[in-house]
Protein backbone atom coordinates (compact mmCIF):
# COMPACT_ATOMS: atom_id res chain seq x y z
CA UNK A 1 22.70 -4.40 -27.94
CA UNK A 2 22.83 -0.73 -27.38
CA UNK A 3 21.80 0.69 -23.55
CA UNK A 4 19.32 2.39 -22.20
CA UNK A 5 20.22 6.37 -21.85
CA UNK A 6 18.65 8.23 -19.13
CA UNK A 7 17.76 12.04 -19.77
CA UNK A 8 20.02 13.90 -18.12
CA UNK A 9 17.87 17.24 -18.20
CA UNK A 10 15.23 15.75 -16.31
CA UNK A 11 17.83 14.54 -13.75
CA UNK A 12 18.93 17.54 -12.88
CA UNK A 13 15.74 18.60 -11.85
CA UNK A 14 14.01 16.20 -9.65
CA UNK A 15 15.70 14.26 -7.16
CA UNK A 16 14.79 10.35 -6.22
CA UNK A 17 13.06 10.05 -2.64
CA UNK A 18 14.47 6.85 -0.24
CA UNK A 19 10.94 5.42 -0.96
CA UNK A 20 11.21 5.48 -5.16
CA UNK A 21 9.08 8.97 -5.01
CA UNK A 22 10.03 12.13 -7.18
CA UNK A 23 10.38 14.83 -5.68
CA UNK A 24 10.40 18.53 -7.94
CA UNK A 25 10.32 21.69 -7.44
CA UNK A 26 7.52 23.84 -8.33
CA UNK A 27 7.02 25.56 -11.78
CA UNK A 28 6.66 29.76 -11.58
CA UNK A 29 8.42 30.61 -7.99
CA UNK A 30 12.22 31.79 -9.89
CA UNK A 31 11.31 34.84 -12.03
CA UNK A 32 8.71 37.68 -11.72
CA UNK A 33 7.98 37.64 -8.38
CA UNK A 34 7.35 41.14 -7.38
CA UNK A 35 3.78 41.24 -8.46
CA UNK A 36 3.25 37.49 -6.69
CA UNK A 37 2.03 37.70 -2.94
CA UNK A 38 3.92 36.46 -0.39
CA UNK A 39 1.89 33.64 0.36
CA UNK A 40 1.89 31.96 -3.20
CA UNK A 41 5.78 32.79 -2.80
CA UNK A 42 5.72 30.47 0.43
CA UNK A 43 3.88 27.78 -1.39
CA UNK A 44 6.39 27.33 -3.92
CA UNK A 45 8.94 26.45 -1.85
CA UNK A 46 6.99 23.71 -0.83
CA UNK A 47 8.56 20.86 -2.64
CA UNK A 48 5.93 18.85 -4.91
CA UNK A 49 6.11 14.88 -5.57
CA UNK A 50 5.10 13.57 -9.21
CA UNK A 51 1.32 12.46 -9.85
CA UNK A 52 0.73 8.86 -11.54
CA UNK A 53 0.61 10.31 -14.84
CA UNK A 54 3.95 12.36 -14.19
CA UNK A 55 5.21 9.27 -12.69
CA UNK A 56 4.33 7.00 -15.88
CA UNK A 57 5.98 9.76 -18.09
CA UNK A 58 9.09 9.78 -15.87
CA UNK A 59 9.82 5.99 -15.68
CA UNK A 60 9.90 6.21 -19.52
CA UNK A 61 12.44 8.96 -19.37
CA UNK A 62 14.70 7.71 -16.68
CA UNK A 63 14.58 3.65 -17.07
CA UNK A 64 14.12 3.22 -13.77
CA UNK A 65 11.56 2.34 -11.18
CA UNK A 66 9.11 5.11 -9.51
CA UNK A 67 6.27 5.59 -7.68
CA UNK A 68 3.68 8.68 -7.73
CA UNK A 69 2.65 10.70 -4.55
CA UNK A 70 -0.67 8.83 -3.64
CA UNK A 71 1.01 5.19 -4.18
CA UNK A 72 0.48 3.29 -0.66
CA UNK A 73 2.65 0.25 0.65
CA UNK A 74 -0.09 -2.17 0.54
CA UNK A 75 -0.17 -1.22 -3.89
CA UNK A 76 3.72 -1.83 -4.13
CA UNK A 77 3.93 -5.08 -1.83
CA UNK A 78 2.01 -8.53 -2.71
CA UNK A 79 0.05 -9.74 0.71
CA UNK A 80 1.66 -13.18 1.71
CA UNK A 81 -0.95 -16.20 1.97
């Protein structure tokens, strides 16, 4: 039975939060900056986590289990009766 292979592309450029949450970096903020303002600059180095759709698409591509940005505790864990 052969394994499961992760891509290792996409692993180098997102890292795995403690919770299960991917974190990324931004798309646009490494190249052609001088005509960007300094603000938008600043907001890129704001790290983004992964939607639910990204998150969907990314659990295909890493075998592995994730959660998207607007996932609560209460979704993940069943309530005890």
């Amino acid at each position: 039975m052969p394994k499961n292979k992760p891509n290792k592309g996409l692993l180098k450029r997102i890292r795995m939060t403690k919770g299960g949450k991917i974190k990324m970096s931004r798309a646009s903020g490494r190249h052609l900056r001088s005509h960007k303002s300094a603000s938008l600059l600043r907001k890129y180095r704001i790290p983004k986590y992964a939607s639910a759709s990204d998150a969907g698409r990314i659990r295909s591509m890493l075998f592995t289990k994730v959660k998207s940005q607007n996932q609560s505790r209460a979704e993940e864990t069943p309530a005890a009766e």
